[in-house]
C-alpha atoms as a PDB file:
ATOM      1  CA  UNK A   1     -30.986 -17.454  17.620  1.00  0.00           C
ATOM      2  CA  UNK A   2     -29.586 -20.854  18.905  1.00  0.00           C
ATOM      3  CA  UNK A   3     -25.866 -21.305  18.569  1.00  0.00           C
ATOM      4  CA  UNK A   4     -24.494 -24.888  17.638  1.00  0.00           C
ATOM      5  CA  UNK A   5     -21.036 -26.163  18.063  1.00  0.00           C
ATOM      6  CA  UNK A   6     -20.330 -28.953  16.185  1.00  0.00           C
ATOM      7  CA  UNK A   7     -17.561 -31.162  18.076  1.00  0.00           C
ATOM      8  CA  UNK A   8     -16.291 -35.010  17.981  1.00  0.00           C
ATOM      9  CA  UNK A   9     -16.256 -36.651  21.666  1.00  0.00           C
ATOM     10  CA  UNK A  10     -12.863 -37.464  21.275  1.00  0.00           C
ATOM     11  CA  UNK A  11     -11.645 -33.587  20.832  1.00  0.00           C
ATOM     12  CA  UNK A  12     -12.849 -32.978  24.201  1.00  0.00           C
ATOM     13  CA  UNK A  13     -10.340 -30.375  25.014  1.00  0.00           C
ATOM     14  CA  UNK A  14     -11.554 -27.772  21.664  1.00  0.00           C
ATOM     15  CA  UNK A  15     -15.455 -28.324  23.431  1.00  0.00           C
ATOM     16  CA  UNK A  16     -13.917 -27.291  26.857  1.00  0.00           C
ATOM     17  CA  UNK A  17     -12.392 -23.954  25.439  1.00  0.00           C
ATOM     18  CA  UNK A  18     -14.573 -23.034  22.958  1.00  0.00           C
ATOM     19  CA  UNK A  19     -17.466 -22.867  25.638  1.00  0.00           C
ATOM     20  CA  UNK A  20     -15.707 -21.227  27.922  1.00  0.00           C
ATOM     21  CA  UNK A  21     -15.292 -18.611  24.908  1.00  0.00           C
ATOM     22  CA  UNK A  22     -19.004 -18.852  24.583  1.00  0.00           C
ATOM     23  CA  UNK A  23     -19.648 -18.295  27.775  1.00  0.00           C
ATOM     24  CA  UNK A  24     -17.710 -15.384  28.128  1.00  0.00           C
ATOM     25  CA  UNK A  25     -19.327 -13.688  25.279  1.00  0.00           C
ATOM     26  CA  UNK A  26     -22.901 -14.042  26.826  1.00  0.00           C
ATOM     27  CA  UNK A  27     -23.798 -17.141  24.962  1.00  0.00           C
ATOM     28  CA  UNK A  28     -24.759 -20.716  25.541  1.00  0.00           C
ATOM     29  CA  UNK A  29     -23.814 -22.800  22.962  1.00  0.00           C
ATOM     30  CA  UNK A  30     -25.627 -25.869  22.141  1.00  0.00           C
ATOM     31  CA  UNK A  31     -23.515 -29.293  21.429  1.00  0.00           C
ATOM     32  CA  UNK A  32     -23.537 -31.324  18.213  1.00  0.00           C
ATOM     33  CA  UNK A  33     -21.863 -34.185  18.198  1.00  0.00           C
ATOM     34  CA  UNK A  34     -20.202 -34.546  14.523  1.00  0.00           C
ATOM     35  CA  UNK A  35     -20.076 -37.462  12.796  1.00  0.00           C
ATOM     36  CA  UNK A  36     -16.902 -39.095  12.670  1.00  0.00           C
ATOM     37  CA  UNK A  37     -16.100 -40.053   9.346  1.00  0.00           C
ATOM     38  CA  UNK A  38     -13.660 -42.874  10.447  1.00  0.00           C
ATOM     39  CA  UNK A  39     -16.975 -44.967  11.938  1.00  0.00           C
ATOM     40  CA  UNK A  40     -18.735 -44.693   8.556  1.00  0.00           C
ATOM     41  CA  UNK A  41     -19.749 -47.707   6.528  1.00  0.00           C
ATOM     42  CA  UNK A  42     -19.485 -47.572   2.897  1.00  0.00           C
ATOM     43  CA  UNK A  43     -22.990 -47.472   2.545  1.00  0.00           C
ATOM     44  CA  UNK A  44     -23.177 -44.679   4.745  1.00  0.00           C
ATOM     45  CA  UNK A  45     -20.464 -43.382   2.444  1.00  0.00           C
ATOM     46  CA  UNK A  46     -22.373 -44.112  -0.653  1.00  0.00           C
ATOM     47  CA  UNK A  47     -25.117 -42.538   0.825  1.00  0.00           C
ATOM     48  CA  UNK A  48     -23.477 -39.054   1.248  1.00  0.00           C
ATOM     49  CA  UNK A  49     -21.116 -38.903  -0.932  1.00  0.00           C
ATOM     50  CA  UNK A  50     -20.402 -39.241  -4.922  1.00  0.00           C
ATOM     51  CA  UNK A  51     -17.589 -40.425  -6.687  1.00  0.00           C
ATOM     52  CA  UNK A  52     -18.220 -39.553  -9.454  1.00  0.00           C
ATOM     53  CA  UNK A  53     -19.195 -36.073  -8.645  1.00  0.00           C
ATOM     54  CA  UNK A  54     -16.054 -36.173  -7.062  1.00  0.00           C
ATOM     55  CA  UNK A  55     -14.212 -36.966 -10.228  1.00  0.00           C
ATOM     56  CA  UNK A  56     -16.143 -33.775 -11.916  1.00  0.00           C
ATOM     57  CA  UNK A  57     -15.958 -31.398  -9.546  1.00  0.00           C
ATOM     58  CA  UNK A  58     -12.097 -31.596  -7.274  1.00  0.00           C
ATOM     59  CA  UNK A  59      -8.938 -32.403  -7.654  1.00  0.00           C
ATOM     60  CA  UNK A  60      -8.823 -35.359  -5.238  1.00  0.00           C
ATOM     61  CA  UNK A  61     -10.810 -37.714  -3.675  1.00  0.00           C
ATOM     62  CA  UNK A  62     -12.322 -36.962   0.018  1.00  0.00           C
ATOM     63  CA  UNK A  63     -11.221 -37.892   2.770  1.00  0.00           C
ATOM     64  CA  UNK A  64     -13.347 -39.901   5.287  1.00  0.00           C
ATOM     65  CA  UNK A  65     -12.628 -37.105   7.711  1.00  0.00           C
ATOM     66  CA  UNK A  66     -14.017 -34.382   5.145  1.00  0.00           C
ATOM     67  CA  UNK A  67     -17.003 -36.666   4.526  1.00  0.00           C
ATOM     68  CA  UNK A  68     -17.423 -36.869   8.038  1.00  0.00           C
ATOM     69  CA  UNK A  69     -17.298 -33.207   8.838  1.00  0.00           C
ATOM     70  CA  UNK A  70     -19.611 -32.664   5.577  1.00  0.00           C
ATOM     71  CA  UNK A  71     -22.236 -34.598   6.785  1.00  0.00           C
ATOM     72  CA  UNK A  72     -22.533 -33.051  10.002  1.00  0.00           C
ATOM     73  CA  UNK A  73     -23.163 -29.933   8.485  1.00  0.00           C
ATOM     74  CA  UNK A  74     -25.737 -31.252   6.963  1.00  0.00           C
ATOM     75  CA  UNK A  75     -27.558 -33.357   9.507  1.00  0.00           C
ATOM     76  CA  UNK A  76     -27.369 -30.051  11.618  1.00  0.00           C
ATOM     77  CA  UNK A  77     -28.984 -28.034   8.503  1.00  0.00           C
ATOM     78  CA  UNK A  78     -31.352 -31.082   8.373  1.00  0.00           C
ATOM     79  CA  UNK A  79     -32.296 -30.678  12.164  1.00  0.00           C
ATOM     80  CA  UNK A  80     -32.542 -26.574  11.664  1.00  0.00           C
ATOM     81  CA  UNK A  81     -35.207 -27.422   9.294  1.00  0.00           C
ATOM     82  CA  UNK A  82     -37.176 -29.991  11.330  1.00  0.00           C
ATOM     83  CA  UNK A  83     -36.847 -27.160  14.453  1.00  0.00           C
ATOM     84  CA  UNK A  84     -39.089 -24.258  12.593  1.00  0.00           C
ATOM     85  CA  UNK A  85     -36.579 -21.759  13.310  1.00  0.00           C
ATOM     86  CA  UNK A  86     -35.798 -18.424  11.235  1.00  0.00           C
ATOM     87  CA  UNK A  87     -32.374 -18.476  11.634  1.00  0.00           C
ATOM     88  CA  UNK A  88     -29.205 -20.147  13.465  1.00  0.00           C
ATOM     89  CA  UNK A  89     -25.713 -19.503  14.031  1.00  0.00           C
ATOM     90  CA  UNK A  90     -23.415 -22.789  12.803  1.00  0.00           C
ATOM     91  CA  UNK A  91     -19.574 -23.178  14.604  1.00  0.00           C
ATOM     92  CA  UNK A  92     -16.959 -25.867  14.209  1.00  0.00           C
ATOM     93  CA  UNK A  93     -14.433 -26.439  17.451  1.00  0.00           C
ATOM     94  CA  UNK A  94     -11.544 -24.826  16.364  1.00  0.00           C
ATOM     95  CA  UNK A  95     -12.244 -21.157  16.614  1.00  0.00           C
ATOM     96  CA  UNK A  96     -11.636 -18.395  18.690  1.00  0.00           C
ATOM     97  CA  UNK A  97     -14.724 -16.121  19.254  1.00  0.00           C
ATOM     98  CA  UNK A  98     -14.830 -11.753  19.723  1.00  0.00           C
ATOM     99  CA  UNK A  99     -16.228 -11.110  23.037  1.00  0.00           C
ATOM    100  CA  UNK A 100     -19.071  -9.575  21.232  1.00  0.00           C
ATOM    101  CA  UNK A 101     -20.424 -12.339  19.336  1.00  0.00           C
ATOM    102  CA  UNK A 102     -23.876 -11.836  21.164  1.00  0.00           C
ATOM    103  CA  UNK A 103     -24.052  -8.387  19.447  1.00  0.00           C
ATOM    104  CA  UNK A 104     -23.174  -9.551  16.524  1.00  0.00           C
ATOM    105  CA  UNK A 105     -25.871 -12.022  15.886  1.00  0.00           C
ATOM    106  CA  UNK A 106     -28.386  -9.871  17.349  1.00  0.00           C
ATOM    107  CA  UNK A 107     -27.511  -7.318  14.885  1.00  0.00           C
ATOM    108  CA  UNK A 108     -27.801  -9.682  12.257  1.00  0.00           C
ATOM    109  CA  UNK A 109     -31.251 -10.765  13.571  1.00  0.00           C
ATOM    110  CA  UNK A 110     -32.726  -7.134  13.565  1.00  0.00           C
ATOM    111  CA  UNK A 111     -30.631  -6.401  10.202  1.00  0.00           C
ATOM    112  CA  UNK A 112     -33.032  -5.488   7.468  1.00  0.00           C
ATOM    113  CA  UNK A 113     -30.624  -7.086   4.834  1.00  0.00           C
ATOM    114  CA  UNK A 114     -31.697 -10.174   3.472  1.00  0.00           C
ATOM    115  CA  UNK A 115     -29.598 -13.089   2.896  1.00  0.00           C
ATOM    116  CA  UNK A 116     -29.117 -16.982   2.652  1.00  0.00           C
ATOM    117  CA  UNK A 117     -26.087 -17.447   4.508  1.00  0.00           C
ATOM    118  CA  UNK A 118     -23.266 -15.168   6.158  1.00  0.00           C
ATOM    119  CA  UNK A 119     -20.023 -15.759   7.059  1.00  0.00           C
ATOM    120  CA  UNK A 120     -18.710 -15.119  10.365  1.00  0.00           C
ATOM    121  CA  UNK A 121     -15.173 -16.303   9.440  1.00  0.00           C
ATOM    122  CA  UNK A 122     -12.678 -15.894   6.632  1.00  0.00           C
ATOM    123  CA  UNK A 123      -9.365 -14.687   5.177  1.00  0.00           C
ATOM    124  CA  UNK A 124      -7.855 -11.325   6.470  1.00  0.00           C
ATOM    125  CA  UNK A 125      -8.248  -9.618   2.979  1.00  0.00           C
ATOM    126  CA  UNK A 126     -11.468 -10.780   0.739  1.00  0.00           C
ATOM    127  CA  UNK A 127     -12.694  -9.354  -2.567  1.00  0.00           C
ATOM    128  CA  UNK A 128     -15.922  -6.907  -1.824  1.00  0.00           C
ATOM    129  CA  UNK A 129     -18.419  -6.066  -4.024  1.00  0.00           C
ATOM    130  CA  UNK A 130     -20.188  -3.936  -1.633  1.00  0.00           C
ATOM    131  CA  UNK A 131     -20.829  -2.787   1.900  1.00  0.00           C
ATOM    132  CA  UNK A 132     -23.632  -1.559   4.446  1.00  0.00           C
ATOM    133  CA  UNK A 133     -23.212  -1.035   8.302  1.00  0.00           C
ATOM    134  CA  UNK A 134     -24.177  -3.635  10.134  1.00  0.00           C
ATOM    135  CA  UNK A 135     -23.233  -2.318  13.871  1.00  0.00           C
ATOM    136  CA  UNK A 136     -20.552   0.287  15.175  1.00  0.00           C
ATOM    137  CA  UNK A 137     -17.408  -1.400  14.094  1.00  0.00           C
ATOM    138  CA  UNK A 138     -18.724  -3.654  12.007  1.00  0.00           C
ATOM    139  CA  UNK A 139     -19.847  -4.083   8.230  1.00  0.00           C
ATOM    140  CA  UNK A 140     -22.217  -6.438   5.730  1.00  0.00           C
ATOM    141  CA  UNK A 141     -20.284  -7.297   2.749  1.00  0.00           C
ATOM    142  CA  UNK A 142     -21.379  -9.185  -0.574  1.00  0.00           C
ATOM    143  CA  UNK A 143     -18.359 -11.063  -1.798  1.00  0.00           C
ATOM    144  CA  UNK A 144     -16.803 -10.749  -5.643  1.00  0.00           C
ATOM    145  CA  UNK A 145     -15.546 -14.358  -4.332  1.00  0.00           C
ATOM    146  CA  UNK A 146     -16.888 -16.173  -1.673  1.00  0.00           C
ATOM    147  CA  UNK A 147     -14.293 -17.437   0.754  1.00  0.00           C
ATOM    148  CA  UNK A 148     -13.743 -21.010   2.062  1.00  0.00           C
ATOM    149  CA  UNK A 149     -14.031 -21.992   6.150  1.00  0.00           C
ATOM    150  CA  UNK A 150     -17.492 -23.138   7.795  1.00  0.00           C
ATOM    151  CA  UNK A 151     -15.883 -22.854  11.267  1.00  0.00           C
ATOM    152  CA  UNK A 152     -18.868 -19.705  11.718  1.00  0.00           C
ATOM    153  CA  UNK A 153     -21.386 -18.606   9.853  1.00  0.00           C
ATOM    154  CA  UNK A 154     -25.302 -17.634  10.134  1.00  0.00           C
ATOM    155  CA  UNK A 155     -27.748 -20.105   8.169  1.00  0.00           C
ATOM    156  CA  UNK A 156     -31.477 -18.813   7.164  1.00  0.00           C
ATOM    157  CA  UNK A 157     -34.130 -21.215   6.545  1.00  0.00           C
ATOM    158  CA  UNK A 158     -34.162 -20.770   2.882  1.00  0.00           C
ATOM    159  CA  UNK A 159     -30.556 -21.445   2.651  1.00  0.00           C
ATOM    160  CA  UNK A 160     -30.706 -24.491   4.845  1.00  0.00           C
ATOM    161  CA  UNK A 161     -33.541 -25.801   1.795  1.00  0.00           C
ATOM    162  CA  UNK A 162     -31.032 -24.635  -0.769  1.00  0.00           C
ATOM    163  CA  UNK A 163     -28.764 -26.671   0.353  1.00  0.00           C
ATOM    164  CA  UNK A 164     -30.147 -29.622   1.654  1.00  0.00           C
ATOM    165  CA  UNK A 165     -32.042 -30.106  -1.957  1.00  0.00           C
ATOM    166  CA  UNK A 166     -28.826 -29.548  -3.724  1.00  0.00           C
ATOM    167  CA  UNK A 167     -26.433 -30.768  -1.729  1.00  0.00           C
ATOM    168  CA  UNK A 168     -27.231 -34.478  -1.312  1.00  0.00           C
ATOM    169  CA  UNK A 169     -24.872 -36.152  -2.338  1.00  0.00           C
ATOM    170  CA  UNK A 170     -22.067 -33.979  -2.297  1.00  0.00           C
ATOM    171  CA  UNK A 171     -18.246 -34.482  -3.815  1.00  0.00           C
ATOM    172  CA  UNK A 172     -16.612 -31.432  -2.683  1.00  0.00           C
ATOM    173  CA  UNK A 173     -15.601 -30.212   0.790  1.00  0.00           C
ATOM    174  CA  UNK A 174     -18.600 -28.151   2.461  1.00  0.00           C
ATOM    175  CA  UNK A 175     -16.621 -25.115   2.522  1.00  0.00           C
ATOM    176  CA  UNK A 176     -16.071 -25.462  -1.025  1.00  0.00           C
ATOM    177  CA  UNK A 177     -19.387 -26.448  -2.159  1.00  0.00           C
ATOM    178  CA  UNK A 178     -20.573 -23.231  -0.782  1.00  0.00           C
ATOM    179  CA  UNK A 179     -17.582 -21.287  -2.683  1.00  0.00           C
ATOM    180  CA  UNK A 180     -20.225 -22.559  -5.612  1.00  0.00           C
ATOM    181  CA  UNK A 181     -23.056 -20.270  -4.388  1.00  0.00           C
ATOM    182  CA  UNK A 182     -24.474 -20.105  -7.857  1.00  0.00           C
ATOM    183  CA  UNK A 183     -25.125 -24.048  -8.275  1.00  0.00           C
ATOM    184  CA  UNK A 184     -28.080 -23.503  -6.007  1.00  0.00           C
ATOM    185  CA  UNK A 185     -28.571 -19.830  -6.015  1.00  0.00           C
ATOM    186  CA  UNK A 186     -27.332 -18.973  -2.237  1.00  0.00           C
ATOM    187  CA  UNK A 187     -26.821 -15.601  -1.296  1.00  0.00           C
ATOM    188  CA  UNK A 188     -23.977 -15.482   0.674  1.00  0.00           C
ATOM    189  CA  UNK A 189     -22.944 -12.454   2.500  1.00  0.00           C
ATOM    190  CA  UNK A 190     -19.988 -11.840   4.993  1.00  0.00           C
ATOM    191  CA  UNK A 191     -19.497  -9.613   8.866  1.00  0.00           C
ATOM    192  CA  UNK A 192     -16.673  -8.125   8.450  1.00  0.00           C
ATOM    193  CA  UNK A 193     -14.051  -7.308  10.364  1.00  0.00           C
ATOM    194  CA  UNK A 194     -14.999 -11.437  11.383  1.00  0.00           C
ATOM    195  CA  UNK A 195     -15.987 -11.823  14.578  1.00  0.00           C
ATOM    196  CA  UNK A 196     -14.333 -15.315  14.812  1.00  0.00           C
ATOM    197  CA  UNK A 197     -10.894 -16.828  14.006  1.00  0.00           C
ATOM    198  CA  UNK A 198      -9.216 -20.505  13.280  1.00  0.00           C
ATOM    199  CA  UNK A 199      -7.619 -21.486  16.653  1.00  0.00           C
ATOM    200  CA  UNK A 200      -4.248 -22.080  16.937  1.00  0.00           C
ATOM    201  CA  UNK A 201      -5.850 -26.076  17.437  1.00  0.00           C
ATOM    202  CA  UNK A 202      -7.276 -25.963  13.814  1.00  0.00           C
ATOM    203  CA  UNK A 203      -3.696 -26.439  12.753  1.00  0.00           C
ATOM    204  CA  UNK A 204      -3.962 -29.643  14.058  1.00  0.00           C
ATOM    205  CA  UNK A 205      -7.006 -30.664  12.605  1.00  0.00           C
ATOM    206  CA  UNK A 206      -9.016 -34.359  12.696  1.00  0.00           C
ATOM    207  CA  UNK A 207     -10.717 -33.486   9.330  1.00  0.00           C
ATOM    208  CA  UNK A 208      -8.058 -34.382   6.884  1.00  0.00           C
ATOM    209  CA  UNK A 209      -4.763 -36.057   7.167  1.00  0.00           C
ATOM    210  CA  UNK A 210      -2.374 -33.383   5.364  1.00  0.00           C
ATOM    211  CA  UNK A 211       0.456 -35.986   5.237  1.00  0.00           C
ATOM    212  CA  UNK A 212      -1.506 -38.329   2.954  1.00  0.00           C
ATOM    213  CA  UNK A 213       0.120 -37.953  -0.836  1.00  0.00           C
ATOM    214  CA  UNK A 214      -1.870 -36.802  -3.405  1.00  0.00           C
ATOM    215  CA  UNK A 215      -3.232 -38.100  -6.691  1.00  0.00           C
ATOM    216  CA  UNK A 216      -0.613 -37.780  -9.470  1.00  0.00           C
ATOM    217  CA  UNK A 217      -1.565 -34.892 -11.512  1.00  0.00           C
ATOM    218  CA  UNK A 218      -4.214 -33.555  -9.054  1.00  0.00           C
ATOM    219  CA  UNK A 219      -1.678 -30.404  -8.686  1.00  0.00           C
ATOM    220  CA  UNK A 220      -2.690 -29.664 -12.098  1.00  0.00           C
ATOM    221  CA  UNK A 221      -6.729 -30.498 -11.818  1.00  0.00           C
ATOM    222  CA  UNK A 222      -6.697 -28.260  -8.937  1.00  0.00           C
ATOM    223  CA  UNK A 223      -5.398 -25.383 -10.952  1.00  0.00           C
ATOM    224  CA  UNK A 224      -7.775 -26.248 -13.919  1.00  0.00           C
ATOM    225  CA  UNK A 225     -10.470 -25.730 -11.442  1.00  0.00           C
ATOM    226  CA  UNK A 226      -9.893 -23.009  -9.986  1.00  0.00           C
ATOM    227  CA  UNK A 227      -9.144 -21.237 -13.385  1.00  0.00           C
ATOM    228  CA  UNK A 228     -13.036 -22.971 -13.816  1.00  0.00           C
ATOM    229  CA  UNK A 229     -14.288 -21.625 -10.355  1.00  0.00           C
ATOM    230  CA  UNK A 230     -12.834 -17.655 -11.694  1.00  0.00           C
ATOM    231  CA  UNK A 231     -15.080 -17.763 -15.361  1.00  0.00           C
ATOM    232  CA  UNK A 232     -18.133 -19.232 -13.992  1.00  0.00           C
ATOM    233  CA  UNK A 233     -17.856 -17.120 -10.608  1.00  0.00           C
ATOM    234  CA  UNK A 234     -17.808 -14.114 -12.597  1.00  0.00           C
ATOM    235  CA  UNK A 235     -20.428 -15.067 -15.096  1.00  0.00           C
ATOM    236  CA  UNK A 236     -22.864 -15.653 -12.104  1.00  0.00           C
ATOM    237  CA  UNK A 237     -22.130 -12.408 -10.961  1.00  0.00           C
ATOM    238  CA  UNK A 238     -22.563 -10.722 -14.596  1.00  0.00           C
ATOM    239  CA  UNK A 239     -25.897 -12.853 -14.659  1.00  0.00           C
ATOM    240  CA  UNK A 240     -27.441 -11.553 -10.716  1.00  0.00           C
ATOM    241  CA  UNK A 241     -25.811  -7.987 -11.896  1.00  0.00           C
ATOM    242  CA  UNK A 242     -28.059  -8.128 -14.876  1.00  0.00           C
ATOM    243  CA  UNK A 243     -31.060  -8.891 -13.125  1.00  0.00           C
ATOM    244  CA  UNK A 244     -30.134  -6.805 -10.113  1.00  0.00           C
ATOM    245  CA  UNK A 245     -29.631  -3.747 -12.508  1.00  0.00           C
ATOM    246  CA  UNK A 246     -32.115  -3.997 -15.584  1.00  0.00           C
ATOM    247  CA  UNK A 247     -30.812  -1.425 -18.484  1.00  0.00           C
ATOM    248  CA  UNK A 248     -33.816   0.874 -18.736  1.00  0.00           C
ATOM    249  CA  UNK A 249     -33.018   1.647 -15.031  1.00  0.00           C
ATOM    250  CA  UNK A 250     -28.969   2.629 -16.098  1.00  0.00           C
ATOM    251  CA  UNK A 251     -26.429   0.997 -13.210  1.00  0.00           C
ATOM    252  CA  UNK A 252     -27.566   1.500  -9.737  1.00  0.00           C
ATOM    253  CA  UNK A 253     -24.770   0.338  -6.495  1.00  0.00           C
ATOM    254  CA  UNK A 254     -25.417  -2.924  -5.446  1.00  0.00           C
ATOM    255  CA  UNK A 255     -25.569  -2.214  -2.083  1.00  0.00           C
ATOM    256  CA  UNK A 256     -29.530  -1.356  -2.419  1.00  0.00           C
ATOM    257  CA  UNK A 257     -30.388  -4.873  -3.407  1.00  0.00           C
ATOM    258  CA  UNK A 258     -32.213  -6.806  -0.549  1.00  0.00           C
ATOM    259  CA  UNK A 259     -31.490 -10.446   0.329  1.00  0.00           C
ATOM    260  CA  UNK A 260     -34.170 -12.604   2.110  1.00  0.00           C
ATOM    261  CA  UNK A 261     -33.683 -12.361   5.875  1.00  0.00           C
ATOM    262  CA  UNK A 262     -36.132 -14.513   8.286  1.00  0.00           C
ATOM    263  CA  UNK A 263     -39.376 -13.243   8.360  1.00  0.00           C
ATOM    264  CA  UNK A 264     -39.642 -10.925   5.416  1.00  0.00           C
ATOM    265  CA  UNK A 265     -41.516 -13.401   3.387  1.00  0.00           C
ATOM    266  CA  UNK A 266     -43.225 -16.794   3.645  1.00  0.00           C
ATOM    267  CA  UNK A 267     -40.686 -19.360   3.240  1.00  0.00           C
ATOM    268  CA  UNK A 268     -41.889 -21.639   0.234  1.00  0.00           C
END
């Protein structure tokens, strides 16, 4: 399974030290230079990214940074397709890696647990629906909410062509838009305890300027959505509970239910 790091030339420095992390762990990561949003035209711009989506679905208005950083994503998703590859594992700059990464993603190769995407990175406490061994020490979990960060996670070939068809253009942040796993049916799953952390350097970040003020009254459109993102998050889990669990059957743990992994079925 390749390994990508996705890095601007001018953040040298969080290259240097995350390979040397990589390296260290048994792994050679591949660099992919991001696209800096600063250098974008506006018909780049227009080409990625919708207002008016925008307006619909967050509280603010992008940043060129975040529209930068979303589009690398994507033009590495783009590339994953174009490669024929089952699987690869996605990282941002900022991160600090477990010296057992390797084992990790091998594990996750040879797991017979299907899924779309998993997260290699997220919040200290998340809330589970379920969990299945993945390795000694470490677990599979299915999320009750998905978490944000992209700085790790494993993409499958059907999630890449989830995404890429439903994610072009785009008007939230790509960690958020994949919050929305329902939109375009991904089936995200999670390692847990996470193999990989924010750096102390992601506090610093060239994504978004924190400093810049925000939209009067997007305090309040922020909280509307996210009272949004709680009913439909929970009806979409009702909804793949339903199917997961039909009544003549009676309830059944979730943990049985198989996710598509790489070469358990043709890839349509």
């Amino acid at each position: 399974m390749q390994t990508i790091v996705i890095n601007l030339p001018s953040d040298d420095a969080r290259w240097v030290d995350v390979r040397r992390q990589f390296y260290r762990a048994g792994l050679r990561p591949i660099y992919h230079e991001a696209t800096d949003g600063s250098g974008l035209s506006e018909a780049d711009i227009d080409s990625l990214y919708s207002a008016e989506l925008n307006r619909r679905q967050y509280h603010r208005p992008l940043t060129r940074g975040e529209i930068g950083c979303y589009a690398s994503h994507l033009t590495v998703w783009k590339q994953f397709l174009d490669s024929g590859q089952g699987a690869i594992a996605i990282f941002e700059d900022d991160i600090d890696i477990d010296t057992d990464l390797a084992y990790v993603l091998d594990a996750l190769r040879r797991s017979p647990v299907e899924a779309d995407l998993v997260k290699l990175i997220g919040r200290r406490r998340e809330k589970v629906l379920e969990r299945v061994p993945l390795m000694p020490g470490r677990e599979l979990v299915r999320y009750r909410r998905v978490p944000s960060l992209t700085g790790a996670y494993v993409l499958t070939r059907r999630g890449a062509q989830k995404l890429v068809a439903h994610r072009q253009p785009f008007g939230r942040p790509v960690d958020v838009d994949i919050r929305y796993w329902w939109e375009c049916g991904l089936e995200v799953l999670g390692v847990q305890p996470y193999p990989v952390r924010d750096s102390a350097t992601s506090r610093w970040t060239t994504i978004e300027n924190r400093h810049v003020r925000a939209p009067r009254g997007s305090r309040w459109a922020k909280l509307r959505l996210q009272a949004r993102y709680s009913l439909l998050n929970w009806s979409a889990l009702q909804a793949a509970r339903a199917v997961a669990e039909p009544a003549t059957r009676g309830p059944r743990p979730a943990a049985r239910r198989q996710f598509e992994w790489p070469g358990r079925h043709d890839v349509a």
